[in-house]
Protein backbone atom coordinates (compact mmCIF):
# COMPACT_ATOMS: atom_id res chain seq x y z
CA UNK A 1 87.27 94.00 113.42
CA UNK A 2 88.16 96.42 115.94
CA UNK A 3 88.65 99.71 115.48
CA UNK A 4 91.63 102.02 117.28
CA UNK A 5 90.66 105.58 118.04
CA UNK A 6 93.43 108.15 117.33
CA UNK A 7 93.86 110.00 120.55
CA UNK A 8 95.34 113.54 120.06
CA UNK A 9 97.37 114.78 122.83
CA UNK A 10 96.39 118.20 123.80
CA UNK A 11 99.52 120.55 123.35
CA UNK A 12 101.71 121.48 125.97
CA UNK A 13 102.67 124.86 126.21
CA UNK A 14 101.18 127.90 127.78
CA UNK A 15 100.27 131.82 126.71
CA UNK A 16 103.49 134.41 128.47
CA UNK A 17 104.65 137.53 127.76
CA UNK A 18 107.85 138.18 126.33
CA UNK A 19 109.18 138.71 129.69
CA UNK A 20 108.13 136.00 131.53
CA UNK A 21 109.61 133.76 127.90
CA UNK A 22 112.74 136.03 128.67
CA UNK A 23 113.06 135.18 132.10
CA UNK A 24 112.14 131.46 131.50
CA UNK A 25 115.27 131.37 128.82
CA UNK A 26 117.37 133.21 130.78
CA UNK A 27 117.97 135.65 127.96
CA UNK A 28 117.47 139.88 127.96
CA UNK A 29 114.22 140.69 126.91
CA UNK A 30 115.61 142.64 123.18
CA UNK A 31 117.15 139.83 122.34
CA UNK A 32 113.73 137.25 122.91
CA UNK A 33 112.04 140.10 120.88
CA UNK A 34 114.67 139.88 118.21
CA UNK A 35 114.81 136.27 117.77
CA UNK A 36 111.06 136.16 117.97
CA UNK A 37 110.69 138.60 114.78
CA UNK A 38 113.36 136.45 113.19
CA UNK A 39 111.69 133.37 113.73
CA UNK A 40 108.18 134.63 112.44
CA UNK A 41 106.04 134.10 115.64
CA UNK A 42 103.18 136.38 115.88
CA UNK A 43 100.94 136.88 119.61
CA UNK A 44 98.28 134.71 120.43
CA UNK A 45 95.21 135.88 119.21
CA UNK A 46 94.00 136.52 122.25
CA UNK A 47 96.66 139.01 122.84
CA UNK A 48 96.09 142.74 123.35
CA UNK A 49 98.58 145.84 122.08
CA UNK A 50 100.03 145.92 125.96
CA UNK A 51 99.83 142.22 126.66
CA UNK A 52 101.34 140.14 123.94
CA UNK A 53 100.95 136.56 124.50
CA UNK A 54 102.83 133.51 122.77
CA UNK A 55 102.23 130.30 122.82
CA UNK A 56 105.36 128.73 124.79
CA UNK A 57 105.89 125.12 124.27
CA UNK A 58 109.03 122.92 123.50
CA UNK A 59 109.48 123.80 119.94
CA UNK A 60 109.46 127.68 120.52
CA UNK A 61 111.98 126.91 123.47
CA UNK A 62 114.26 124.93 121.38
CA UNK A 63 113.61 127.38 118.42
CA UNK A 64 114.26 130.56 120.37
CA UNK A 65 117.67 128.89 121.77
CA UNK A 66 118.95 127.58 118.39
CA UNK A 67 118.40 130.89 116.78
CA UNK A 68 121.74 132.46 117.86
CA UNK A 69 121.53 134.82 114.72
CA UNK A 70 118.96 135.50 112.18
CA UNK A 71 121.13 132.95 109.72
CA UNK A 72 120.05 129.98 111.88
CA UNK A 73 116.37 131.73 112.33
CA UNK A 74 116.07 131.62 108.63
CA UNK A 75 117.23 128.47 108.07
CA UNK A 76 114.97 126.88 111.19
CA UNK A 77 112.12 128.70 109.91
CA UNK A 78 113.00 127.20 106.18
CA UNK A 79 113.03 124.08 108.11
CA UNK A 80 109.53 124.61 109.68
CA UNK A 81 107.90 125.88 106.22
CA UNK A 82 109.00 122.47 104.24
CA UNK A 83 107.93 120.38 106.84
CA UNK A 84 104.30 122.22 107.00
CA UNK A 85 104.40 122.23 103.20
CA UNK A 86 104.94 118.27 103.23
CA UNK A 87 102.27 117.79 106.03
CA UNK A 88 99.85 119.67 103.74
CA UNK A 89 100.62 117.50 100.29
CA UNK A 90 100.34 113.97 102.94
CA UNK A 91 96.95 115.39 104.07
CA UNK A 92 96.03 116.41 100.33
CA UNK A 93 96.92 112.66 99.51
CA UNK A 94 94.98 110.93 102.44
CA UNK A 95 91.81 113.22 101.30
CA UNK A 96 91.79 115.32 104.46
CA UNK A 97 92.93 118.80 102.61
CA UNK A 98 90.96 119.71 99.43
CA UNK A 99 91.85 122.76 97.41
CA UNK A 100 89.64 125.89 98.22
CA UNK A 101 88.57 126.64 94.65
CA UNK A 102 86.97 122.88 94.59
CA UNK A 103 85.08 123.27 97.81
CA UNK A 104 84.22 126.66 96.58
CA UNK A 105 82.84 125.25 93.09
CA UNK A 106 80.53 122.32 94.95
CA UNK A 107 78.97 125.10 97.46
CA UNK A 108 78.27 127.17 94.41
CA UNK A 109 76.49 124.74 92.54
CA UNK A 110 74.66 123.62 95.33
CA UNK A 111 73.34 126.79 96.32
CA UNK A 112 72.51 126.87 92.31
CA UNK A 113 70.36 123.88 92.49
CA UNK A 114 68.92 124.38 95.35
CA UNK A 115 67.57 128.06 94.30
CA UNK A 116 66.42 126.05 90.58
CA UNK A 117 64.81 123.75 92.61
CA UNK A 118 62.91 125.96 95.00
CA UNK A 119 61.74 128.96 91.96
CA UNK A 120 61.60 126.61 88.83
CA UNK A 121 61.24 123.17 89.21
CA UNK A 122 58.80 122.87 92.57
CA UNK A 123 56.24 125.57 91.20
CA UNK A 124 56.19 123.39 88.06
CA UNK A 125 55.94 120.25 90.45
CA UNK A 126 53.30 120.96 92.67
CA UNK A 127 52.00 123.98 90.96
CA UNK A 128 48.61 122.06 90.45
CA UNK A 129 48.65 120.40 93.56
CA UNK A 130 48.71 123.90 95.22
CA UNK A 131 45.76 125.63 92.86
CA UNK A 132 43.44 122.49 93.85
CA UNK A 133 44.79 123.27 97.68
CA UNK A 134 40.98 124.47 99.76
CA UNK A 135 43.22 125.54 102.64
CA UNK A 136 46.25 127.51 103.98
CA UNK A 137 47.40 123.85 105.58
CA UNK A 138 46.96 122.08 102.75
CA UNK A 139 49.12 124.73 100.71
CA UNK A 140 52.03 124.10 104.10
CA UNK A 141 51.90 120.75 103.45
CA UNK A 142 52.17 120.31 99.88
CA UNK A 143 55.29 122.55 100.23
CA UNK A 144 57.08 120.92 103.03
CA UNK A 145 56.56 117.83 101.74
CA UNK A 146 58.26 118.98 98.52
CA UNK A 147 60.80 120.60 100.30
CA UNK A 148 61.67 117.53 102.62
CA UNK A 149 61.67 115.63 99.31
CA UNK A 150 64.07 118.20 97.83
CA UNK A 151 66.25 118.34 101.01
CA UNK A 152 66.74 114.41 101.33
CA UNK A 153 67.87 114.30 97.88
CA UNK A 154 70.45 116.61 98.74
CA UNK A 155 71.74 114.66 101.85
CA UNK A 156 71.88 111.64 100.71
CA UNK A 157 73.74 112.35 97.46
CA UNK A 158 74.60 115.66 97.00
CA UNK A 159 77.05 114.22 93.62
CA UNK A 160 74.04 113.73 91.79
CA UNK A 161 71.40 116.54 92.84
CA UNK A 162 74.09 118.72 91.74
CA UNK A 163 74.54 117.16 87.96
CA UNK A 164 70.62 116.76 87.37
């Protein structure tokens, strides 16, 4: 079965300053910065005080001309909000979003387990192996080869090593 590779387009746009948006639009440079506030666009981060930079593309374009009052900037920015909030539940249902407090809870426990592991469990493990050890290499390689052991089952099912 062959397999399609999604190809992303890279965006088309480029970082101006407000004036160089203005003059692109046409429009006086207070009234770019006005419809720019009302439409909730914030400089490119790598923007400094003196040289703000957007990112201009199509959709700011059309955005920045439909947005003949703040009315229409709320409602276009309303517009952009529900469709973000609707691309975020689609990616939630195809798996590709998870909720931070979940992601938060599995790094948690692993960390948990692994520090058990490591200060509980392996001294009781190899504890003997290590007293019967006649050299500083022997002592390296009883605990690497506990600690590979420990690591591998971590990557190859991290559900489990985290429930044991």
């Amino acid at each position: 079965m062959a397999q399609h590779a999604l190809k992303l387009e890279e965006p088309k746009g480029e970082l101006l300053s407000k004036s160089a948006i203005a003059r692109h639009l046409k429009i006086d440079k207070a009234t770019l910065t006005s419809r720019l506030d009302d439409l909730g666009y914030e400089p490119h981060e790598s923007s400094t005080p003196k040289n703000q930079l957007y990112w201009f593309d199509d959709e700011m374009e059309f955005a920045i001309k439909a947005a003949k009052d703040t009315v229409s900037a709320m409602k276009i920015r309303e517009m952009r909000a529900r469709a973000e909030k609707l691309e975020m539940a689609n990616a939630v249902t195809r798996g590709e979003l998870v909720p931070q407090h979940e992601v938060t809870d599995i790094i948690q426990r692993i960390v948990s387990t692994l520090y058990q592991e490591y200060t509980v469990r392996q001294p009781k493990r190899i504890g003997g192996q290590l007293v019967k050890a006649k050299t500083i290499a022997a002592v390296r390689k009883a605990l690497k080869t506990d600690g590979d052991r420990i690591q591998k089952m971590l990557r190859t099912n991290f559900e489990r090593f985290i429930s044991e």
